[in-house]
PDB file of N, CA and C in Angstrom:
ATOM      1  N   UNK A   1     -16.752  -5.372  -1.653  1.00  0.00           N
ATOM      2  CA  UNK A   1     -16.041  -6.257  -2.535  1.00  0.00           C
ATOM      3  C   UNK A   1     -16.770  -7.590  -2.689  1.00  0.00           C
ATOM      4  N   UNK A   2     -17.265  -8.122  -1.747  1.00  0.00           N
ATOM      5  CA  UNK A   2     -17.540  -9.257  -1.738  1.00  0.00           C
ATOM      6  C   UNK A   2     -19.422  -9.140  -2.503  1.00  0.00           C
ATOM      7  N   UNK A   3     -19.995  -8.421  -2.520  1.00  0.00           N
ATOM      8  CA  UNK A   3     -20.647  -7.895  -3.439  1.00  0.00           C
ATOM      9  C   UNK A   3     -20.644  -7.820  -5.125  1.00  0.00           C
ATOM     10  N   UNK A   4     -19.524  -6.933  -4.998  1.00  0.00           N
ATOM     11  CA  UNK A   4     -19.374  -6.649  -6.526  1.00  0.00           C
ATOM     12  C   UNK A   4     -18.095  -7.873  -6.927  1.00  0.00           C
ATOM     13  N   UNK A   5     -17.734  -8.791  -6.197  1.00  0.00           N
ATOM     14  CA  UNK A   5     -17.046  -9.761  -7.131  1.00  0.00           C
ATOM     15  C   UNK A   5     -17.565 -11.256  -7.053  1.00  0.00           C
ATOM     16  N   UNK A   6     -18.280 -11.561  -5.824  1.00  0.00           N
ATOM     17  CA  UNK A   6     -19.331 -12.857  -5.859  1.00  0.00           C
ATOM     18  C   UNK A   6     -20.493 -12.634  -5.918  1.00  0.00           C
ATOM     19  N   UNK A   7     -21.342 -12.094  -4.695  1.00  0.00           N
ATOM     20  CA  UNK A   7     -22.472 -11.623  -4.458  1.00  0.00           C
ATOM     21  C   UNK A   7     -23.348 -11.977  -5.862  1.00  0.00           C
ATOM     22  N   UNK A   8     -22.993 -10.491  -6.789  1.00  0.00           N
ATOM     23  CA  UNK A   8     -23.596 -10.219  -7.665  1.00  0.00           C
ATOM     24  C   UNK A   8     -23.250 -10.957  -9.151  1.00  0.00           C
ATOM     25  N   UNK A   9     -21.749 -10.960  -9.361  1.00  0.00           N
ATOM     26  CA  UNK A   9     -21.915 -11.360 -10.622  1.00  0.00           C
ATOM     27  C   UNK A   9     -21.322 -13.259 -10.876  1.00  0.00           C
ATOM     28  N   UNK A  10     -21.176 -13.678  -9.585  1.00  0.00           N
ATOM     29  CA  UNK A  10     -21.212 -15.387  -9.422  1.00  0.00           C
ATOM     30  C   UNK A  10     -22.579 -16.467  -9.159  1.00  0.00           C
ATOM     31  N   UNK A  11     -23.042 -14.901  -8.524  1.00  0.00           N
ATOM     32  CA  UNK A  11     -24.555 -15.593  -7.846  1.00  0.00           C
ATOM     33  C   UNK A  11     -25.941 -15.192  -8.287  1.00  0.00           C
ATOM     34  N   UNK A  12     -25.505 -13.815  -9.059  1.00  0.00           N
ATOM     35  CA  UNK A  12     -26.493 -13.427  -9.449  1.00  0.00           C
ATOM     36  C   UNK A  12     -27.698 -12.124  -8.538  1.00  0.00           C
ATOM     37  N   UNK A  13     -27.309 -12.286  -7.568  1.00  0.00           N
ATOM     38  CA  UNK A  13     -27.911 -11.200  -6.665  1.00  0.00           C
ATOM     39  C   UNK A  13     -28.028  -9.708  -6.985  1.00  0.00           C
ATOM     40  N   UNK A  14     -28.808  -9.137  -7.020  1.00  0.00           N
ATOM     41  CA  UNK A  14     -28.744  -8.280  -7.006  1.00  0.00           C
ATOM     42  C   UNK A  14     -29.633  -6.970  -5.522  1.00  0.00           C
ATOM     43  N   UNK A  15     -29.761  -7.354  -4.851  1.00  0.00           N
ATOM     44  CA  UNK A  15     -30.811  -7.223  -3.913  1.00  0.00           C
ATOM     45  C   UNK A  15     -30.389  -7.645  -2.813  1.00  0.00           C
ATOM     46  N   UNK A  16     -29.522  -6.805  -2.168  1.00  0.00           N
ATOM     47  CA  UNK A  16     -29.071  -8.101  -0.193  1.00  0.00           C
ATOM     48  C   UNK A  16     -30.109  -7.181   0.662  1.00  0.00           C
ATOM     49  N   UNK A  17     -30.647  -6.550   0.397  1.00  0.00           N
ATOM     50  CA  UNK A  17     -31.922  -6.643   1.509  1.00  0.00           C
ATOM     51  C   UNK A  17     -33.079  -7.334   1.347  1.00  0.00           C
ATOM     52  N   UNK A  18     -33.445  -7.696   0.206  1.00  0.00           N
ATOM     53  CA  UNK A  18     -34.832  -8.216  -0.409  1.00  0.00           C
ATOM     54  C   UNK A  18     -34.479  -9.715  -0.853  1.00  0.00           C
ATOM     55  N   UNK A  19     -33.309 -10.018  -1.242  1.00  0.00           N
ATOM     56  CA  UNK A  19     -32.620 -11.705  -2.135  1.00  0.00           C
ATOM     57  C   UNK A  19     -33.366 -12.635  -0.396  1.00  0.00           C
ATOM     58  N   UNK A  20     -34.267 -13.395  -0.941  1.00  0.00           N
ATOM     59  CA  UNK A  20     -33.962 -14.773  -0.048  1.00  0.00           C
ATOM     60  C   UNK A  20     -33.286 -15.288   0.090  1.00  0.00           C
ATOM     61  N   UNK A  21     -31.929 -15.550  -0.559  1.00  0.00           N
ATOM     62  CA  UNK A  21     -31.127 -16.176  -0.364  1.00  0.00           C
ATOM     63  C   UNK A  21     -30.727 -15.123   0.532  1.00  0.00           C
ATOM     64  N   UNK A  22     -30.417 -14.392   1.057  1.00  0.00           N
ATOM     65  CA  UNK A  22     -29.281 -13.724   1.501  1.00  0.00           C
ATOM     66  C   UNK A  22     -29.805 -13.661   3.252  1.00  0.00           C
ATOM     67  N   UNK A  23     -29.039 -14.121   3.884  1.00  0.00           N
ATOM     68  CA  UNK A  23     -29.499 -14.566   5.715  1.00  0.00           C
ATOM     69  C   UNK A  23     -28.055 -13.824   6.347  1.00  0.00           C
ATOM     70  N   UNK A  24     -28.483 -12.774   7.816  1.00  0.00           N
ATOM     71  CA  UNK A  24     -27.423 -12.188   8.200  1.00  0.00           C
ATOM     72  C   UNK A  24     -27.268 -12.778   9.565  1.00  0.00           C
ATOM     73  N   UNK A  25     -26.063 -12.833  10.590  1.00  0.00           N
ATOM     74  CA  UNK A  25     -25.986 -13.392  11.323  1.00  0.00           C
ATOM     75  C   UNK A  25     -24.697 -12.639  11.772  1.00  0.00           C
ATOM     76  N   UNK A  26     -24.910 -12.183  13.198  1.00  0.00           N
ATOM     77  CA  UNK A  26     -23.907 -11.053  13.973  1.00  0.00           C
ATOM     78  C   UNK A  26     -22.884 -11.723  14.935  1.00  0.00           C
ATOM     79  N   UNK A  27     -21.932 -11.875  15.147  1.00  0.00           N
ATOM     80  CA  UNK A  27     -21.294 -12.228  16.371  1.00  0.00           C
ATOM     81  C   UNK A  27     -20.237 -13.599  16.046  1.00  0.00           C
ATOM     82  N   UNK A  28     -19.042 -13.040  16.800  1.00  0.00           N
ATOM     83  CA  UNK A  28     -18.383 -14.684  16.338  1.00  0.00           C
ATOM     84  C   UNK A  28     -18.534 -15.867  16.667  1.00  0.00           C
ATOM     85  N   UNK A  29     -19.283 -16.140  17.863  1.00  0.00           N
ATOM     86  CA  UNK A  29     -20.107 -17.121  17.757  1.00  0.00           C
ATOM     87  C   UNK A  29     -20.884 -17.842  16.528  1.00  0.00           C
ATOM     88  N   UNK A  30     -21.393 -16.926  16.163  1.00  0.00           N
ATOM     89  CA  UNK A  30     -22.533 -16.772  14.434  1.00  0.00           C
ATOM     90  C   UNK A  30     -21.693 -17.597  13.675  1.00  0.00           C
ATOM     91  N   UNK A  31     -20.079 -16.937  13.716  1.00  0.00           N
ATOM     92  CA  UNK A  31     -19.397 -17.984  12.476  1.00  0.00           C
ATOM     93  C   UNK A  31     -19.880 -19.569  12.930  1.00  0.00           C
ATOM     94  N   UNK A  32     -19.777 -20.204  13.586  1.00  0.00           N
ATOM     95  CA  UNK A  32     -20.141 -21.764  14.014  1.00  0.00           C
ATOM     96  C   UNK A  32     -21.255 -21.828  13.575  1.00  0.00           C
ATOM     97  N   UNK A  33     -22.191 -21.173  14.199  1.00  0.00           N
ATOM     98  CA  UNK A  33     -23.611 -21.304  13.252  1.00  0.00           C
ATOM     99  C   UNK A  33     -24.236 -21.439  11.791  1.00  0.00           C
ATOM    100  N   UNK A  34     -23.482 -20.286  11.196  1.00  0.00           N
ATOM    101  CA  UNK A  34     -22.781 -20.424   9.927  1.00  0.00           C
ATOM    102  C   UNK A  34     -22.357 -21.763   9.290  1.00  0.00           C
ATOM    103  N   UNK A  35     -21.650 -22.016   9.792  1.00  0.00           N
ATOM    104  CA  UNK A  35     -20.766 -23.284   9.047  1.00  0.00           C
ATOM    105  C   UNK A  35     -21.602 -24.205   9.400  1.00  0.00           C
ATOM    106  N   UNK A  36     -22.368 -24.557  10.597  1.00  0.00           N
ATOM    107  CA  UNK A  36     -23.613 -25.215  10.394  1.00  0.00           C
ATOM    108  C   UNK A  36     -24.840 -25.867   9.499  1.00  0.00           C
ATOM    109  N   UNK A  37     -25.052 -24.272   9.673  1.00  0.00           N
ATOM    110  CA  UNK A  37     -25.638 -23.856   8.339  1.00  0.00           C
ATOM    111  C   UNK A  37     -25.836 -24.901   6.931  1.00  0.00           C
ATOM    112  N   UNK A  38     -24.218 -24.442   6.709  1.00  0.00           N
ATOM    113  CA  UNK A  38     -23.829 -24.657   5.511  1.00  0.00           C
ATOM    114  C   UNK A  38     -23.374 -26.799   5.006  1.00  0.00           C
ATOM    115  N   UNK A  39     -23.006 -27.088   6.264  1.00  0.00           N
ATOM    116  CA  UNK A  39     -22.862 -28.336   6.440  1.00  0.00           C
ATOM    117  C   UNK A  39     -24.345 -29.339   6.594  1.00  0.00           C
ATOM    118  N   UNK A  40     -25.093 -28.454   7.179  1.00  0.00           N
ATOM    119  CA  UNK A  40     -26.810 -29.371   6.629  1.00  0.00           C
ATOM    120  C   UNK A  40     -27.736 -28.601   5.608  1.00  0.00           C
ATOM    121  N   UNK A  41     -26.599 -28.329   4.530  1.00  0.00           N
ATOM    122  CA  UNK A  41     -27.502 -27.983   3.337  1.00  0.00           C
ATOM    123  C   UNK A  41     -28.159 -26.769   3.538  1.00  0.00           C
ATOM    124  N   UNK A  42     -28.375 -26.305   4.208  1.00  0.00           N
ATOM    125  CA  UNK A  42     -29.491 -25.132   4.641  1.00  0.00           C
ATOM    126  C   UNK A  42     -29.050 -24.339   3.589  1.00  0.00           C
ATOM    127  N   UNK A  43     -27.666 -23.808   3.485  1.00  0.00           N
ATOM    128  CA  UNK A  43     -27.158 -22.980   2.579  1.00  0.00           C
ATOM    129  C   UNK A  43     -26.370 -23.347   1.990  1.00  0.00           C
ATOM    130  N   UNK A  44     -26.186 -23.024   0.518  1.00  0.00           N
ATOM    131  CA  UNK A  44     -24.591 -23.816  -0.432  1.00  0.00           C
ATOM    132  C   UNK A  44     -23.386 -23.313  -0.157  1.00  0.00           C
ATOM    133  N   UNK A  45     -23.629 -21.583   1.012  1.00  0.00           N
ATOM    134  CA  UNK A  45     -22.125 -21.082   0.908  1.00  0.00           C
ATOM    135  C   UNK A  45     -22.222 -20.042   2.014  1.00  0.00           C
ATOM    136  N   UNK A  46     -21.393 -20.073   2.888  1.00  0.00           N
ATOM    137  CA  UNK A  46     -21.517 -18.639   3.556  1.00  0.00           C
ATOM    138  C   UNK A  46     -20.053 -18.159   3.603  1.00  0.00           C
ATOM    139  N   UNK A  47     -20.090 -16.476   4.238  1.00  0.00           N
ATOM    140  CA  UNK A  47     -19.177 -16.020   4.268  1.00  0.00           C
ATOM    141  C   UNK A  47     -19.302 -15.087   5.592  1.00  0.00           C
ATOM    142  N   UNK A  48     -18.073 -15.043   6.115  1.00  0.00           N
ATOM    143  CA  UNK A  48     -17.614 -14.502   7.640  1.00  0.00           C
ATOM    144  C   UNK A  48     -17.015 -13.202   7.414  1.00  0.00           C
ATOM    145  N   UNK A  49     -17.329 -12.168   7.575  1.00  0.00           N
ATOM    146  CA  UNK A  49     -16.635 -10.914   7.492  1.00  0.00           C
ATOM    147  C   UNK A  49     -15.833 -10.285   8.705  1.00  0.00           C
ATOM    148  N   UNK A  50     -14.927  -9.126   8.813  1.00  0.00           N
ATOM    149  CA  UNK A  50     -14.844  -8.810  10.159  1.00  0.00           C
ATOM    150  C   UNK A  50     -15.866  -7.477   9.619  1.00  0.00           C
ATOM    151  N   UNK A  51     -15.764  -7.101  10.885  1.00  0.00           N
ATOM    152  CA  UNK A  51     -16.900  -6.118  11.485  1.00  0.00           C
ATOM    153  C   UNK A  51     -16.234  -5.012  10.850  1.00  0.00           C
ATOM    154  N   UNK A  52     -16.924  -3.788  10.487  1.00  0.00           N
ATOM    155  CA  UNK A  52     -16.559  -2.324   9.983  1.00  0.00           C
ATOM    156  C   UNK A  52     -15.948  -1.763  11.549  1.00  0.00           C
ATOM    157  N   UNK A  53     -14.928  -0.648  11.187  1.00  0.00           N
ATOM    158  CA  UNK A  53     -14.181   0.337  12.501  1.00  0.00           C
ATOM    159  C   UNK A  53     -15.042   1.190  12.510  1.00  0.00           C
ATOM    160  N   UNK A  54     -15.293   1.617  13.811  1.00  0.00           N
ATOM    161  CA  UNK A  54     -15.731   3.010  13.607  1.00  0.00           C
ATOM    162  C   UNK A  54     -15.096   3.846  12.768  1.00  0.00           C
ATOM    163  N   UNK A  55     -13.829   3.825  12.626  1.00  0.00           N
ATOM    164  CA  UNK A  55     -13.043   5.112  12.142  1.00  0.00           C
ATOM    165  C   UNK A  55     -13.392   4.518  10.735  1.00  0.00           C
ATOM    166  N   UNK A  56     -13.238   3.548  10.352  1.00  0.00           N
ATOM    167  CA  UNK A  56     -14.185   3.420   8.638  1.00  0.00           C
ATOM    168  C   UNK A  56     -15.622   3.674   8.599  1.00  0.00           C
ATOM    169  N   UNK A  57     -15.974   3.486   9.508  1.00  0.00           N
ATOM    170  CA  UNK A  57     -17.304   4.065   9.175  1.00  0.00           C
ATOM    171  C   UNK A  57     -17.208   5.958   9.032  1.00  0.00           C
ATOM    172  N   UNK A  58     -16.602   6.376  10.084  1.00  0.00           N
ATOM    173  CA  UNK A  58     -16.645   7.945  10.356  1.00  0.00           C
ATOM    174  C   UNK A  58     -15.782   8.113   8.797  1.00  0.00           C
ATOM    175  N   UNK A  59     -15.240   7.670   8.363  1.00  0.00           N
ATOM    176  CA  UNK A  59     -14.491   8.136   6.490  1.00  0.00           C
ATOM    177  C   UNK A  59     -15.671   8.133   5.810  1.00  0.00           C
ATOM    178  N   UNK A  60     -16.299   7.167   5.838  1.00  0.00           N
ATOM    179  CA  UNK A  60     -17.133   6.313   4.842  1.00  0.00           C
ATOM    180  C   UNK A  60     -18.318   7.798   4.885  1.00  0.00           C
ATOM    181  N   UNK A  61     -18.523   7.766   6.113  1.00  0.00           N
ATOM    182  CA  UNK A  61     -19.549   8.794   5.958  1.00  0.00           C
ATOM    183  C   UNK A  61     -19.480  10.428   5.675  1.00  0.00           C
ATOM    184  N   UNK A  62     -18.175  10.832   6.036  1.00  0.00           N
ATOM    185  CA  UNK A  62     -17.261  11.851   5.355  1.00  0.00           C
ATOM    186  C   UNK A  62     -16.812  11.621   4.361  1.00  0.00           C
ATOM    187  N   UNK A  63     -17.060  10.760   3.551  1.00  0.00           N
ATOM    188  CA  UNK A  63     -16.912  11.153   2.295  1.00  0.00           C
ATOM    189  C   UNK A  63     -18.674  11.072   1.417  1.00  0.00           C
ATOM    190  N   UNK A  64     -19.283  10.816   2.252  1.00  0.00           N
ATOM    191  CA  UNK A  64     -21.259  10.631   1.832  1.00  0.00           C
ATOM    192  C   UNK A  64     -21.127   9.298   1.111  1.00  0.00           C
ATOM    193  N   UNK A  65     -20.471   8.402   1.132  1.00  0.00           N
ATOM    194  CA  UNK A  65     -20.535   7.217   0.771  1.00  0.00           C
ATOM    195  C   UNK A  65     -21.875   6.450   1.034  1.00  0.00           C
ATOM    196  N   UNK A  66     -22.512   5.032   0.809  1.00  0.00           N
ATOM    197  CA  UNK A  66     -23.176   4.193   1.493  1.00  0.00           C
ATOM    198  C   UNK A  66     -22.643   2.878   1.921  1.00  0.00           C
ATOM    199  N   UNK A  67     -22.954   2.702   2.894  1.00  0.00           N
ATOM    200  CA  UNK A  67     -22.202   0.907   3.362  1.00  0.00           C
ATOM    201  C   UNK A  67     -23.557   0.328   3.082  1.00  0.00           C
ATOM    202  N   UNK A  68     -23.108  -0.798   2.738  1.00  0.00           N
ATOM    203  CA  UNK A  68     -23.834  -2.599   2.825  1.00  0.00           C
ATOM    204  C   UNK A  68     -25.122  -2.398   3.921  1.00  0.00           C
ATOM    205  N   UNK A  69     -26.106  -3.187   3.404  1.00  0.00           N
ATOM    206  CA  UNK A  69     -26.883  -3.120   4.580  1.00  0.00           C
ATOM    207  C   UNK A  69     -26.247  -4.310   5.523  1.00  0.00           C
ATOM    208  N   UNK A  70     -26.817  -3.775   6.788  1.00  0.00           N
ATOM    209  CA  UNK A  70     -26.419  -4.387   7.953  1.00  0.00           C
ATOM    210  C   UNK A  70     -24.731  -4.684   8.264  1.00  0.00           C
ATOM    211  N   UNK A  71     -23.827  -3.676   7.829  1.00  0.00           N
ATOM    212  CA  UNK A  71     -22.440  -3.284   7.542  1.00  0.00           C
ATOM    213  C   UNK A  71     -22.146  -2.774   9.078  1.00  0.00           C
ATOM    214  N   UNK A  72     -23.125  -1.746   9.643  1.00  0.00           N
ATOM    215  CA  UNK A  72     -23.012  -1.139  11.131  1.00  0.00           C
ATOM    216  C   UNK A  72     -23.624  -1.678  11.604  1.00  0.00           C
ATOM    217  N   UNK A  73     -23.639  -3.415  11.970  1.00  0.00           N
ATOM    218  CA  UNK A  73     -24.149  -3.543  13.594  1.00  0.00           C
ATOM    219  C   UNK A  73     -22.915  -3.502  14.591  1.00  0.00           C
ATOM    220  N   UNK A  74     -23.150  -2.535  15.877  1.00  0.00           N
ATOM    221  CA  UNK A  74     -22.259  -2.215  16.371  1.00  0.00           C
ATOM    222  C   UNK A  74     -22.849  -2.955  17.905  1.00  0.00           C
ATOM    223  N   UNK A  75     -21.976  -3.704  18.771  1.00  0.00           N
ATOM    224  CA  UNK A  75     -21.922  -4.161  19.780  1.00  0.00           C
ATOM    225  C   UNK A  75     -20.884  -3.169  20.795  1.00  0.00           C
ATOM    226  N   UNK A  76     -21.388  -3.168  22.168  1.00  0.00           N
ATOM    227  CA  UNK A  76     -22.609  -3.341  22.788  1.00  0.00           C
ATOM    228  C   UNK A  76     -23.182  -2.174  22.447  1.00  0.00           C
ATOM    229  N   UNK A  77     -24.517  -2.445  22.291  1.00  0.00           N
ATOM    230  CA  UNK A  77     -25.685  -1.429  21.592  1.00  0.00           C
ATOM    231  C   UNK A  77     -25.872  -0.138  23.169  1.00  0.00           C
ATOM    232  N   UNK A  78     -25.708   1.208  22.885  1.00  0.00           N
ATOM    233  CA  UNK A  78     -25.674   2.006  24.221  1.00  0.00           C
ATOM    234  C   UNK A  78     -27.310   2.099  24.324  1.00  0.00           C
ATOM    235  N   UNK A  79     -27.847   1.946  25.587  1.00  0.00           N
ATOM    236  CA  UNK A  79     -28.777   2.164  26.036  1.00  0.00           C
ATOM    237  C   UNK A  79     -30.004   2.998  25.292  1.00  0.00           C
ATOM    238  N   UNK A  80     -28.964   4.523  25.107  1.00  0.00           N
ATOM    239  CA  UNK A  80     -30.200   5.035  24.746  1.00  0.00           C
ATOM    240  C   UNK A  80     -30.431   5.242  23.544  1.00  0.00           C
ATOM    241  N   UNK A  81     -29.762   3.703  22.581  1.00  0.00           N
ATOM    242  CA  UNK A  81     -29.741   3.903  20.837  1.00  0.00           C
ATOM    243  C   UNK A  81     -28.958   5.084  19.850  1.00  0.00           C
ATOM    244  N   UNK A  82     -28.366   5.725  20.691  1.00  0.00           N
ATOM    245  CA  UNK A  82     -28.061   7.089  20.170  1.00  0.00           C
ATOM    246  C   UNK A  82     -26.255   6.998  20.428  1.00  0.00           C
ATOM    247  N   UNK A  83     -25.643   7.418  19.142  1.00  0.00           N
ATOM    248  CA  UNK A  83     -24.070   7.758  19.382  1.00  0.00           C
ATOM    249  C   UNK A  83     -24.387   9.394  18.985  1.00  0.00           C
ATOM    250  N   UNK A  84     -23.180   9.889  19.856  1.00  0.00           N
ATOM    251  CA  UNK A  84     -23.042  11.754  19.568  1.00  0.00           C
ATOM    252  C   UNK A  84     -21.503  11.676  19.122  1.00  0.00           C
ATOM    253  N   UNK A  85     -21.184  12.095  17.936  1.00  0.00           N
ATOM    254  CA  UNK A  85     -20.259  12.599  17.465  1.00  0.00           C
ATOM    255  C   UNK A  85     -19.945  14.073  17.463  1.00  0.00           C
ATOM    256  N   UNK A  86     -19.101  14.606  18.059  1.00  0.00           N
ATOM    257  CA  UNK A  86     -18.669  16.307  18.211  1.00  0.00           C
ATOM    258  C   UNK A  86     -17.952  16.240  16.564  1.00  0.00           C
ATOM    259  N   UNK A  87     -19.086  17.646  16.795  1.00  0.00           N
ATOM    260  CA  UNK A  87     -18.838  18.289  14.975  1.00  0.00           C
ATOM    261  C   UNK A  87     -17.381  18.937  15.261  1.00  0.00           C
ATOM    262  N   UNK A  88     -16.428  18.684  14.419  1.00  0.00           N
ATOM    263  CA  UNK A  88     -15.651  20.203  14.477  1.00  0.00           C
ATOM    264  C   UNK A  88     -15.960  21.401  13.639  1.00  0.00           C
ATOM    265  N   UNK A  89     -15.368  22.885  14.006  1.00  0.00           N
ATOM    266  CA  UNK A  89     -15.532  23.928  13.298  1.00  0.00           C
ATOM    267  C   UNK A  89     -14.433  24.368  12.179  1.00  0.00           C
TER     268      UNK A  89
END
């Protein structure tokens, strides 16, 4: 949403992996940083999202959808980079 109703047609973006303008920042901490940010000019505007559910993600991808880049950063990252989801039959 925040894509297809500012992102792109307020700002002009078309590109959030490649736009210079576009800077990502993980963790709620980050929001402070953020607003930082935005208070010494660095940036004219930011925005704070909450994080995707797994269980929206597991729809999202049952239905072959695509999410946002950088939509799944998932905390704490498991060791061996790898989640296993059991298929059902």
């Amino acid at each position: 949403m925040l894509f297809d109703l500012v992102l792109n047609p307020i700002l002009g973006i078309e590109d959030l992996r490649n736009d210079s303008r576009i800077a990502y920042s993980y963790g709620q901490t980050d929001l402070l940083r953020i607003k930082d940010r935005v208070d010494k000019n660095e940036f004219a505007v930011g925005f704070g999202l909450f994080p995707a559910t797994v269980e929206q993600m597991k729809s999202i991808a049952d239905e072959s959808l695509i999410m946002p880049p950088k939509s799944t950063y998932i905390r704490p990252k498991l060791p061996s980079g790898l989640t296993i989801y059991e298929f059902e039959s």
